[in-house]
C-alpha atoms as a PDB file:
ATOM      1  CA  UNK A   1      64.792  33.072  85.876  1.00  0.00           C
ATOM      2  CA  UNK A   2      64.970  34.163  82.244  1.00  0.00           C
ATOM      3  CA  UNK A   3      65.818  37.531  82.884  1.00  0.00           C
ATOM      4  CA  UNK A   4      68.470  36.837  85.869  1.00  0.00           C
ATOM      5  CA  UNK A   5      70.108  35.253  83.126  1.00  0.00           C
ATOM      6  CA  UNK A   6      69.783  37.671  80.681  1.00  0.00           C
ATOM      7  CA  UNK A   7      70.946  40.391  83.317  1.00  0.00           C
ATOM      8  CA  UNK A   8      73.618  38.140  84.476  1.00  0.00           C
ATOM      9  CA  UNK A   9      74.492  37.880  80.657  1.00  0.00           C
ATOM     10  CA  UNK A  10      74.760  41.556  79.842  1.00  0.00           C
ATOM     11  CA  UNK A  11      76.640  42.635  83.262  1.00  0.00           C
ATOM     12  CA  UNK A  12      79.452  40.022  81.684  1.00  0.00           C
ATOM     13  CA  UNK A  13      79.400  41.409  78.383  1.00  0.00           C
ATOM     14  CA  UNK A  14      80.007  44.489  79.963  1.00  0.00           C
ATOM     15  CA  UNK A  15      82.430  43.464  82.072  1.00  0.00           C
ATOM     16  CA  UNK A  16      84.824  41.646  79.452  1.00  0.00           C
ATOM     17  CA  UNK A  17      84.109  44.846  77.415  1.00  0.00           C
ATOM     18  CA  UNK A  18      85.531  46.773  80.290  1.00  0.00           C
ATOM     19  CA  UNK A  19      88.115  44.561  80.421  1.00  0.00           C
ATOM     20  CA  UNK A  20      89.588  44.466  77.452  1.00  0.00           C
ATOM     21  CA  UNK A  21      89.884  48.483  77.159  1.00  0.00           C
ATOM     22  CA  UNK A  22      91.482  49.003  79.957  1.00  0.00           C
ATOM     23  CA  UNK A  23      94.036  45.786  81.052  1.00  0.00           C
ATOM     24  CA  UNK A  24      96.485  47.490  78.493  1.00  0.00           C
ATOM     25  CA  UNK A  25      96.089  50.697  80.078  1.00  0.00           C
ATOM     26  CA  UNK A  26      97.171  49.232  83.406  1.00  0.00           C
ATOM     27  CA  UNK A  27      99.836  46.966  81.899  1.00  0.00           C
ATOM     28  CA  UNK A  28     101.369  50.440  80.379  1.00  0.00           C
ATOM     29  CA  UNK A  29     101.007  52.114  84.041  1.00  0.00           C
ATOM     30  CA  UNK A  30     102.266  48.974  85.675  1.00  0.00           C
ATOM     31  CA  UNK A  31     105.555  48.592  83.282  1.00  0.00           C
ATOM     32  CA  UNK A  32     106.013  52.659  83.961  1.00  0.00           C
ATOM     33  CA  UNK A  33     107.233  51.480  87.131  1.00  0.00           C
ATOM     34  CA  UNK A  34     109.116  48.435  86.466  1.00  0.00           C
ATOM     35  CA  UNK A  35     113.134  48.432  87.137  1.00  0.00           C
ATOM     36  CA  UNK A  36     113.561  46.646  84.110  1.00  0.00           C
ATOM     37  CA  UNK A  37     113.053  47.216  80.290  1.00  0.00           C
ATOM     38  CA  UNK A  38     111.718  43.783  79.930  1.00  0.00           C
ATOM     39  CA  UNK A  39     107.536  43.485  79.368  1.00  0.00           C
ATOM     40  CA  UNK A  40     107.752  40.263  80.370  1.00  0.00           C
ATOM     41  CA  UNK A  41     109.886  40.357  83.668  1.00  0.00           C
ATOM     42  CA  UNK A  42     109.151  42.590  86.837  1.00  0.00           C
ATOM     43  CA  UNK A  43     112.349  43.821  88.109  1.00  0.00           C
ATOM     44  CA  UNK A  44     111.260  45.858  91.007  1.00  0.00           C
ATOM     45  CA  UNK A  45     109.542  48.949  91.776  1.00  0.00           C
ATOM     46  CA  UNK A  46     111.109  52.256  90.131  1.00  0.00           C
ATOM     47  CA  UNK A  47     110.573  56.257  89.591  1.00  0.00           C
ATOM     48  CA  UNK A  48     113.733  56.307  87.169  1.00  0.00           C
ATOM     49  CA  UNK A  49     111.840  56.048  84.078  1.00  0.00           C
ATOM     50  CA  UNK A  50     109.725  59.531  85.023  1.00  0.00           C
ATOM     51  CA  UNK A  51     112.612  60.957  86.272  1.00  0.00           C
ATOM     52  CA  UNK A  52     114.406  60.168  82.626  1.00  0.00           C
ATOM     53  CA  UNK A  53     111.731  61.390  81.403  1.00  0.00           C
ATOM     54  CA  UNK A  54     111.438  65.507  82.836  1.00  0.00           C
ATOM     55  CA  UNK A  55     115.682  65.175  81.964  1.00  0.00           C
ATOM     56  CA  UNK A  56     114.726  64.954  78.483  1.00  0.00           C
ATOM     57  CA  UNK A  57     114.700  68.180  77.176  1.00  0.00           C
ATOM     58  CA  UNK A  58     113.351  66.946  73.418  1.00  0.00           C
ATOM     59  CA  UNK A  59     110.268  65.921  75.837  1.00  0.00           C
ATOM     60  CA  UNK A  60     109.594  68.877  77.428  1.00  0.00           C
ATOM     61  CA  UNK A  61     109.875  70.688  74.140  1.00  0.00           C
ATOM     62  CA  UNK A  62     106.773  68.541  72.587  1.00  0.00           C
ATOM     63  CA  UNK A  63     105.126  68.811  75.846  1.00  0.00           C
ATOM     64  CA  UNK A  64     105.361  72.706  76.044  1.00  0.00           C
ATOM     65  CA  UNK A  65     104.542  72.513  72.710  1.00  0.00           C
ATOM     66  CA  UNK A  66     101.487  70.473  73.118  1.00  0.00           C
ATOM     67  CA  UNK A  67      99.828  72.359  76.366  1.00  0.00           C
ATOM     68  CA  UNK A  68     100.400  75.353  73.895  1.00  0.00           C
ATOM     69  CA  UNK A  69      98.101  74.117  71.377  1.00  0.00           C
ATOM     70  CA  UNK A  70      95.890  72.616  73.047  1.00  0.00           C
ATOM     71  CA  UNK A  71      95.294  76.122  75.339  1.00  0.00           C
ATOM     72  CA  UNK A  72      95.623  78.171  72.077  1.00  0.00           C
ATOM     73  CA  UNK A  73      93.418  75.965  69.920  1.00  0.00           C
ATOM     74  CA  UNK A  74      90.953  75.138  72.814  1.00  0.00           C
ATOM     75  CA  UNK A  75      90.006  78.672  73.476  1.00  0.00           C
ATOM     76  CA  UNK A  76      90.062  80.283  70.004  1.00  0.00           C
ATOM     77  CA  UNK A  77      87.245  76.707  69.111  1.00  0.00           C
ATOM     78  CA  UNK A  78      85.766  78.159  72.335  1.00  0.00           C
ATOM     79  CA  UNK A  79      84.585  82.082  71.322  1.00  0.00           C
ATOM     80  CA  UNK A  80      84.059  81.103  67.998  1.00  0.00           C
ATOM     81  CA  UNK A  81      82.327  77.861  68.584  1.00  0.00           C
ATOM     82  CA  UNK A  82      79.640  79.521  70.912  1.00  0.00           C
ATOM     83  CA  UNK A  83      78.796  82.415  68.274  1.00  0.00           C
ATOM     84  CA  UNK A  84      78.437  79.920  65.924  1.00  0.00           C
ATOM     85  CA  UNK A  85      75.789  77.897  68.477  1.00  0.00           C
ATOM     86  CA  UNK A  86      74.100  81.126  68.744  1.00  0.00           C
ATOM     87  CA  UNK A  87      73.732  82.254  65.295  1.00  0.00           C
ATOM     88  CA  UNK A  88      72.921  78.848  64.554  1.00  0.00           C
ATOM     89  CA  UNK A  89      70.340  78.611  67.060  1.00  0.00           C
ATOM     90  CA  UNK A  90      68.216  81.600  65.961  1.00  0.00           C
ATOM     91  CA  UNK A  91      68.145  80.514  62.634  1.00  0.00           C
ATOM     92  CA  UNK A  92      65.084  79.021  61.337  1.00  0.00           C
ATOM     93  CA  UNK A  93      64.239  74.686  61.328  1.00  0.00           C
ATOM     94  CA  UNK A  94      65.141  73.941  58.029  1.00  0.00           C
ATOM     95  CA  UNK A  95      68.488  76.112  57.957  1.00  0.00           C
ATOM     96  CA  UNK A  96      68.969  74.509  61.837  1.00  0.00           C
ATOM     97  CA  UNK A  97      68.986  71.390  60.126  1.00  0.00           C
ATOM     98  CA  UNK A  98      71.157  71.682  57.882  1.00  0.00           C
ATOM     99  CA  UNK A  99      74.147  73.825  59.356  1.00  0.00           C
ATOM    100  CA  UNK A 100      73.851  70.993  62.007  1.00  0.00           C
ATOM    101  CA  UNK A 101      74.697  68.681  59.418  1.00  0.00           C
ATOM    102  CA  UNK A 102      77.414  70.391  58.521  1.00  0.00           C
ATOM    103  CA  UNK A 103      78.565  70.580  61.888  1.00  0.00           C
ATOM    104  CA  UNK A 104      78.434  66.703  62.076  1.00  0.00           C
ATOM    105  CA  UNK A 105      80.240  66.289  59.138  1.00  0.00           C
ATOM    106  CA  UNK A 106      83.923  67.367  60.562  1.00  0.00           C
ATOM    107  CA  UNK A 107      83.074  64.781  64.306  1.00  0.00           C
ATOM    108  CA  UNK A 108      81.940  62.247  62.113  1.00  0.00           C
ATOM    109  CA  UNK A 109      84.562  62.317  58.958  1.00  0.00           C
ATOM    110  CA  UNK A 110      87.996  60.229  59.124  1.00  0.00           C
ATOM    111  CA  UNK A 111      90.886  62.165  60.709  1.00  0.00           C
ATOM    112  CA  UNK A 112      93.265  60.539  57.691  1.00  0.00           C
ATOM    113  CA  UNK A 113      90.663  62.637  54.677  1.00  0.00           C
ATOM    114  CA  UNK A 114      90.737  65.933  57.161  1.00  0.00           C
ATOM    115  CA  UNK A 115      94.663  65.626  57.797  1.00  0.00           C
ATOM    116  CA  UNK A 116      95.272  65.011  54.682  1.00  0.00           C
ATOM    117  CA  UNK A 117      92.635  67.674  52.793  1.00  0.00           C
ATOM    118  CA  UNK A 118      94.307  70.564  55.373  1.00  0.00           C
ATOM    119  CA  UNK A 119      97.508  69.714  54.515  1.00  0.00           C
ATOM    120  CA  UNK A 120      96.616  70.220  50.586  1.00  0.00           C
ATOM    121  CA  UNK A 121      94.936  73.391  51.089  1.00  0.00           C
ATOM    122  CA  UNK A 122      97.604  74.876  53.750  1.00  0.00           C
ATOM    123  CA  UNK A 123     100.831  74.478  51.694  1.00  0.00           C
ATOM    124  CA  UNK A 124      99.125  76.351  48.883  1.00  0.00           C
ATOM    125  CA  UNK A 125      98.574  79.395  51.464  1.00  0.00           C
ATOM    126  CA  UNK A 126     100.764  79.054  54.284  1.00  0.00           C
ATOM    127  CA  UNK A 127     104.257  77.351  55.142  1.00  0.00           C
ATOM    128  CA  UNK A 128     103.661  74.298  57.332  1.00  0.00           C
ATOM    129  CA  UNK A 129     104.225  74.535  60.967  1.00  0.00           C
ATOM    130  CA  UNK A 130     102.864  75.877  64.233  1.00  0.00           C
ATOM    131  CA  UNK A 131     100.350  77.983  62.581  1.00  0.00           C
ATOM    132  CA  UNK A 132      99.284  75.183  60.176  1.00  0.00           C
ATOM    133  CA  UNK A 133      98.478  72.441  63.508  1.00  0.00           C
ATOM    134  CA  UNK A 134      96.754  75.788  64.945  1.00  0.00           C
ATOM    135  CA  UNK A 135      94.608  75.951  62.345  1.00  0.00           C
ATOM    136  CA  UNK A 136      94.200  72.521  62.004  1.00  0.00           C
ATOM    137  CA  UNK A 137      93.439  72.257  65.950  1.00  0.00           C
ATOM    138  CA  UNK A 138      90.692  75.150  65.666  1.00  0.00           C
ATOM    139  CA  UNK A 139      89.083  73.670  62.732  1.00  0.00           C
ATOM    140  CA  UNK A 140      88.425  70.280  64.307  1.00  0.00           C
ATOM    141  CA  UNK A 141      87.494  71.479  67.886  1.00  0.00           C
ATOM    142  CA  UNK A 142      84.543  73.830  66.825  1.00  0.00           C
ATOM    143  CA  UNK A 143      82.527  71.193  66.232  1.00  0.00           C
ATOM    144  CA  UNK A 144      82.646  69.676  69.564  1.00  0.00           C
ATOM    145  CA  UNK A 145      82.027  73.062  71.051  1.00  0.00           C
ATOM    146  CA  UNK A 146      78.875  73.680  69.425  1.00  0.00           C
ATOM    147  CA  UNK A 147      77.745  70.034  70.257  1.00  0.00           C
ATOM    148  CA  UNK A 148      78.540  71.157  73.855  1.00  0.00           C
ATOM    149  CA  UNK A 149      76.927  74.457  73.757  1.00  0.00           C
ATOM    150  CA  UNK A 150      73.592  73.574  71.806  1.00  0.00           C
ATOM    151  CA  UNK A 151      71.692  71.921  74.735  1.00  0.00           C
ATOM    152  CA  UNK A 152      72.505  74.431  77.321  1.00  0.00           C
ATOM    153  CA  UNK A 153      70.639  76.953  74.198  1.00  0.00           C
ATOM    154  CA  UNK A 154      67.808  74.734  74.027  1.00  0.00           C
ATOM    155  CA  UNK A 155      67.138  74.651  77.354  1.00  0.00           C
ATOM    156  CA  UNK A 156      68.075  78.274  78.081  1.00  0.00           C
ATOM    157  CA  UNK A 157      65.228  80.623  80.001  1.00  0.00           C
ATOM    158  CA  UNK A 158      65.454  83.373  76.633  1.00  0.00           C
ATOM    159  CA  UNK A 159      62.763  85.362  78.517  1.00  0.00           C
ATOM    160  CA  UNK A 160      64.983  86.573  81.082  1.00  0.00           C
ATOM    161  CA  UNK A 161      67.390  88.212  78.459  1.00  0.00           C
ATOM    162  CA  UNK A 162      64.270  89.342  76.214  1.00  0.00           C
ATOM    163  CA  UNK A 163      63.273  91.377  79.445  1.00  0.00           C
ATOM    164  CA  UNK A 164      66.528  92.625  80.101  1.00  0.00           C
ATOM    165  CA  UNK A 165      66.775  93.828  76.888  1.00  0.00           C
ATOM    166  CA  UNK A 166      63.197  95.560  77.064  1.00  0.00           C
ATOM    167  CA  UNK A 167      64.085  97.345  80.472  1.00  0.00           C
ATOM    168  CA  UNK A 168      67.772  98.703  78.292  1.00  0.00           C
ATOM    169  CA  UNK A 169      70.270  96.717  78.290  1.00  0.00           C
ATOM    170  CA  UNK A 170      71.939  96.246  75.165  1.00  0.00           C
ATOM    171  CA  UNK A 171      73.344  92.899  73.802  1.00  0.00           C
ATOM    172  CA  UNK A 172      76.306  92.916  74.929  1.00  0.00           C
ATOM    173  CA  UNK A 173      75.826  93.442  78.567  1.00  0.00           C
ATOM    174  CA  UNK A 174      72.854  90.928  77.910  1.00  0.00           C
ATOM    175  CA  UNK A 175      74.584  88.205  76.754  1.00  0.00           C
ATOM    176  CA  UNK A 176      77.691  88.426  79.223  1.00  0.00           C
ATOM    177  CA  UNK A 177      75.201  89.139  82.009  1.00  0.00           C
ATOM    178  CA  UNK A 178      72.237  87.022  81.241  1.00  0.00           C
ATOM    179  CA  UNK A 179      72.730  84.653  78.947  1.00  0.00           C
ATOM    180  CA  UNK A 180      76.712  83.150  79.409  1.00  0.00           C
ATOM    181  CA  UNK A 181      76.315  82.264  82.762  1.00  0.00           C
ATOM    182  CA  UNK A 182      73.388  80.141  81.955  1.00  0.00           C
ATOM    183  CA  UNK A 183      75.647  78.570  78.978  1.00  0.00           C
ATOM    184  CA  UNK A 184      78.547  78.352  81.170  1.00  0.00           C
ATOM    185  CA  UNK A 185      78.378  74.917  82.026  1.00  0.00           C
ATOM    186  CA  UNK A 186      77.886  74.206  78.259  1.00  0.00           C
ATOM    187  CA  UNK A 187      80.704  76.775  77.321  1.00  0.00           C
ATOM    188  CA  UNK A 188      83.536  74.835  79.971  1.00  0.00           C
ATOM    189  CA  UNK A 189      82.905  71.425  78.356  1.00  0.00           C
ATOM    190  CA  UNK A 190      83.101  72.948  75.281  1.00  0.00           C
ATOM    191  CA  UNK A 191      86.351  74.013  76.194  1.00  0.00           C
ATOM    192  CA  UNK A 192      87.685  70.701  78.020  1.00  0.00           C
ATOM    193  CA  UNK A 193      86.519  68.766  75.561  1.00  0.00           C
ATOM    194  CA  UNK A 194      88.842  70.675  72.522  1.00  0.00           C
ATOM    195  CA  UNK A 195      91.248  70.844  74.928  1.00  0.00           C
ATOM    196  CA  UNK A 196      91.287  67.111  75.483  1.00  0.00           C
ATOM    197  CA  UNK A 197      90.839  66.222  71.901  1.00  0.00           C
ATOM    198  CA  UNK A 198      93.910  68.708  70.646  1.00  0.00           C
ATOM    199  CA  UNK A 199      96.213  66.482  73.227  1.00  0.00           C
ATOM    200  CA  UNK A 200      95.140  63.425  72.160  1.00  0.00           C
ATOM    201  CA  UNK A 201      95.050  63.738  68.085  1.00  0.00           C
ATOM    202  CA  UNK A 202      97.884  62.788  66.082  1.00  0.00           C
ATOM    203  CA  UNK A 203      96.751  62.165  62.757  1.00  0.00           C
ATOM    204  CA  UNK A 204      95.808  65.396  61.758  1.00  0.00           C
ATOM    205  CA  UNK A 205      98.510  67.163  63.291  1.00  0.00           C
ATOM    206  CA  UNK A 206     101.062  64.468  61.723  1.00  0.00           C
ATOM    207  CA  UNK A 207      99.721  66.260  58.068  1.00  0.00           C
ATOM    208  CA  UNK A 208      99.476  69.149  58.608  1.00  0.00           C
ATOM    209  CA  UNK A 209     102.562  69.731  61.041  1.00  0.00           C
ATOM    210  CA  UNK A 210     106.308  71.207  59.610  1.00  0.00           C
ATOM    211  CA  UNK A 211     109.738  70.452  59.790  1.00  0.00           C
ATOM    212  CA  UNK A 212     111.075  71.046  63.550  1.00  0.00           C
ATOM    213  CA  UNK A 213     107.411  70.865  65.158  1.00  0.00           C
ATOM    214  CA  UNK A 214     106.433  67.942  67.669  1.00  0.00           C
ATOM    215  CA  UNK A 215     103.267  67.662  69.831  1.00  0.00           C
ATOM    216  CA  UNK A 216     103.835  64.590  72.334  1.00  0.00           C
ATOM    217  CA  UNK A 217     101.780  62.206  70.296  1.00  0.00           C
ATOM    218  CA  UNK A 218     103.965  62.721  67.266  1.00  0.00           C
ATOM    219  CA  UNK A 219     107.081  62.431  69.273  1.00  0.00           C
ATOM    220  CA  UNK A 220     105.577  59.261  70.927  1.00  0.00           C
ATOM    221  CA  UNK A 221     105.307  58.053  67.256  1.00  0.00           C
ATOM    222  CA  UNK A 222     108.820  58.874  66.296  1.00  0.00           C
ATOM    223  CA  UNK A 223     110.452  57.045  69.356  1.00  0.00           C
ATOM    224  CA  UNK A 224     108.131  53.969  69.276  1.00  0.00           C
ATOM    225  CA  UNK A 225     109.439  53.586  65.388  1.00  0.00           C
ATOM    226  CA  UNK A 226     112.903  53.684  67.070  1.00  0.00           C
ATOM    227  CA  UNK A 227     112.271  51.333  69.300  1.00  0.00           C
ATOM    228  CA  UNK A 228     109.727  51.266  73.230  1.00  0.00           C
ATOM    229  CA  UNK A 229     111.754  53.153  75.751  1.00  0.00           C
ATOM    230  CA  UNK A 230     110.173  53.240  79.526  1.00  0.00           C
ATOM    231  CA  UNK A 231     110.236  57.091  79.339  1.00  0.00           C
ATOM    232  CA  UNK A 232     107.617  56.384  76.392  1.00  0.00           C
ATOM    233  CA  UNK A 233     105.351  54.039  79.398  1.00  0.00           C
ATOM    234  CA  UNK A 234     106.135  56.815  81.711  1.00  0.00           C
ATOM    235  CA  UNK A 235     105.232  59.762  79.283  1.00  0.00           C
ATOM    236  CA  UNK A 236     101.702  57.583  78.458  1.00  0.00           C
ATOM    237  CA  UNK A 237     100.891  57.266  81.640  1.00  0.00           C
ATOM    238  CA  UNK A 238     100.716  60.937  82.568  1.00  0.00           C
ATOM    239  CA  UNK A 239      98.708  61.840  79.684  1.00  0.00           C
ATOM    240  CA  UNK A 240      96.181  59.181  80.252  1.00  0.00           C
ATOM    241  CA  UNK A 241      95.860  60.577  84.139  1.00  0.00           C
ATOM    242  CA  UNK A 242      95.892  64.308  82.863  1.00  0.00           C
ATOM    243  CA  UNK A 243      92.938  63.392  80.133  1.00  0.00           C
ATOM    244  CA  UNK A 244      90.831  61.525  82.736  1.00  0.00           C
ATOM    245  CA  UNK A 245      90.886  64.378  84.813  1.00  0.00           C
ATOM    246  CA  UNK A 246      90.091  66.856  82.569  1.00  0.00           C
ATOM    247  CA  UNK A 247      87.000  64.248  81.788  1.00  0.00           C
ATOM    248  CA  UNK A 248      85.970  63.769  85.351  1.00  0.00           C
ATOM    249  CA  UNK A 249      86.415  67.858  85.553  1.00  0.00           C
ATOM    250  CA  UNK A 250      83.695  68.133  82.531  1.00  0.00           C
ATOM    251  CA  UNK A 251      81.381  65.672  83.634  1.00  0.00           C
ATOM    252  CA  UNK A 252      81.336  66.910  86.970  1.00  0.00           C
ATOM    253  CA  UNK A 253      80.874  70.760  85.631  1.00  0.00           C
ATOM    254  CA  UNK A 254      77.906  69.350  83.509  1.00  0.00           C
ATOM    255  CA  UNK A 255      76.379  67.645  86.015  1.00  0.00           C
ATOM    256  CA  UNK A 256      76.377  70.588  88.887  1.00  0.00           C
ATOM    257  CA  UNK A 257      75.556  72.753  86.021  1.00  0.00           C
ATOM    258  CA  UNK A 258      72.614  70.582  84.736  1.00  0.00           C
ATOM    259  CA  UNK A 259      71.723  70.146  88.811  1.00  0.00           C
ATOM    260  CA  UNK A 260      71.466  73.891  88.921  1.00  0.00           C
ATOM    261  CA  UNK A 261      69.311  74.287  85.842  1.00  0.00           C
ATOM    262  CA  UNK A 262      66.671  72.171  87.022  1.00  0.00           C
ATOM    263  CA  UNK A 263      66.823  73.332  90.417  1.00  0.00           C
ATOM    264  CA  UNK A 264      66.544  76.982  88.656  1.00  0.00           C
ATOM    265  CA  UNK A 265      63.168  75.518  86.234  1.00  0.00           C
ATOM    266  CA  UNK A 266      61.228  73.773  89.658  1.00  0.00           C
ATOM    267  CA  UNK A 267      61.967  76.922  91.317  1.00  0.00           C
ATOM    268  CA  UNK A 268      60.096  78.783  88.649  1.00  0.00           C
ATOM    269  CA  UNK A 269      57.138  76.785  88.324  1.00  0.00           C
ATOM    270  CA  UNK A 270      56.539  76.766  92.180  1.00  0.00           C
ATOM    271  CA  UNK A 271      56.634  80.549  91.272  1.00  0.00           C
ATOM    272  CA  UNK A 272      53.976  79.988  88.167  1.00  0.00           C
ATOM    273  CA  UNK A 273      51.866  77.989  90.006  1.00  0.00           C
ATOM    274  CA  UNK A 274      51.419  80.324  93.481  1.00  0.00           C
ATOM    275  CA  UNK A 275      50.982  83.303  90.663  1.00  0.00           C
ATOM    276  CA  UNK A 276      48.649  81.225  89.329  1.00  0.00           C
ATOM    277  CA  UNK A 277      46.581  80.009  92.591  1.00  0.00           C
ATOM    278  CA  UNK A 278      46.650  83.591  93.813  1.00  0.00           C
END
C-alpha cells in the first residue's frame, strides 16, 4: 500500500512538473492561431498572423541571419570540437581530468559572465558584429560537442584502427575510414546539439552582437519591449517545432547509433567465444 502511494505520489509530481513547462508553450501555439490580439478572448481560428509574419522582411532578415549562424557556428564547434575529444582522449588520467574540467567550465558558467567577458575582449581586437556572434557561437558550442563525442571514444573498438594502421594505412585514411564512422553518431549530436543551442541563445549574442545585426531571439526581444504582436506567437511557435525536431532527430541518431554499437560488441564476443571454444 505504502509504495502505491508513494508511486502514485511521484507520477503526480511528475505530472504537475510536466505541466507547468509546457501549458505556456501550448497557450503561445494556441494564441498563434487566434483571430484576435486579445490573450484573453478567442476570436476564431486564423493563419494571418504566420502569413504577417513571412511578409515581414525585418523577420526574414534575423531568420536568414540566424540559420546562418547557427550552420556556420555549428559546424566550425563540430571539426574542432572532435579533435579536441581526440587529443583529449589520448592524453593521460590526470591531464584527462583536468582539460575535462575545463571543458565543463564554459556548459556550466552563466551566459551573462561569458556574454559579457567576450564582449570585453572582442572590442579590443575586432569591431562588433557578425564575426564577433561567430566567434561567440563557436566558443560556446565546443563544449557540447566534446560532451557528445567523448562516450562514443570511450566506447570505441581502437583495435580495429591500431590494425589498420599496422597493415599501412596512414592516419588519415584511418580515422575517416575506421574511426569517424564509429563516432558518427557521437559527431551528429554534436552537431544538432550546437546547432540547437546557437538558435536558441540570446544572451551571449545580445553582448557580443553590433549595430545592424539581429538573430531571431534578439529581434523577439526588441519587439516584445515594443509591445506582443501575434507575428511574435507565430514566430515562437515555429522555432519551438523546428528545435524539437532537431531534438527528436538527435535522440533518435543516438539511439540507432548506440543500437548498432552494441549489436556490433555481442557480435564480437559470439566471435571471441567460438575462437575461444575452438
Amino acid at each position: 500500500m505504502v509504495e502505491k502511494l508513494k508511486d502514485l505520489m511521484s507520477r503526480c509530481y511528475i505530472a504537475l512538473i510536466l505541466l507547468f513547462l509546457y501549458i505556456p508553450i501550448f497557450v503561445l501555439i494556441v494564441l498563434s492561431f487566434n483571430n484576435s490580439r486579445s490573450r484573453v478572448v478567442w476570436g476564431g481560428f486564423t493563419l494571418d498572423w504566420y502569413r504577417g509574419l513571412f511578409a515581414n522582411a525585418q523577420i526574414r532578415e534575423a531568420l536568414i541571419t540566424t540559420l546562418v549562424l547557427a550552420f556556420a557556428s555549428a559546424l566550425i564547434a563540430t571539426i574542432i570540437g572532435v579533435s579536441g575529444a581526440l587529443g583529449i582522449h589520448a592524453m593521460s588520467r590526470r591531464n584527462y581530468r583536468i582539460m575535462m574540467i575545463f571543458t565543463n567550465i564554459p556548459m556550466l558558467n552563466a551566459d551573462i559572465v561569458t556574454g559579457i567577458a567576450l564582449m570585453l575582449w572582442f572590442i579590443h581586437f575586432i569591431p562588433l558584429g557578425f564575426g564577433s556572434v561567430l566567434l561567440a557561437h563557436i566558443t560556446f558550442n565546443i563544449p557540447y560537442v566534446i560532451m557528445s563525442v567523448m562516450p562514443q571514444l570511450q566506447r570505441m573498438n581502437i583495435s580495429i584502427y591500431e590494425a589498420a594502421r599496422d597493415l599501412g594505412a596512414n592516419a588519415l585514411y584511418g580515422f575517416f575510414k575506421i574511426m569517424l564512422p564509429q563516432l558518427m553518431g557521437g559527431v551528429l549530436s554534436g552537431f544538432f546539439m550546437a546547432f540547437t543551442m546557437s538558435i536558441d541563445d540570446f544572451v551571449i549574442t545580445y553582448f557580443t552582437k553590433g549595430a545592424g545585426v539581429n538573430t531571431l531571439s534578439t529581434m523577439i526581444y526588441g519587439e516584445i519591449r515594443k509591445g506582443i504582436k501575434p507575428e511574435m506567437y507565430a514566430l515562437s511557435t515555429l522555432i519551438f517545432l523546428v528545435v524539437l525536431c532537431l531534438l527528436l532527430v538527435v535522440n533518435h541518431v543516438g539511439a540507432r547509433n548506440e543500437k548498432k554499437n552494441r549489436k556490433y560488441y555481442l557480435a564480437q564476443e559470439s566471435n571471441e567465444r567460438e575462437e575461444f571454444t575452438l
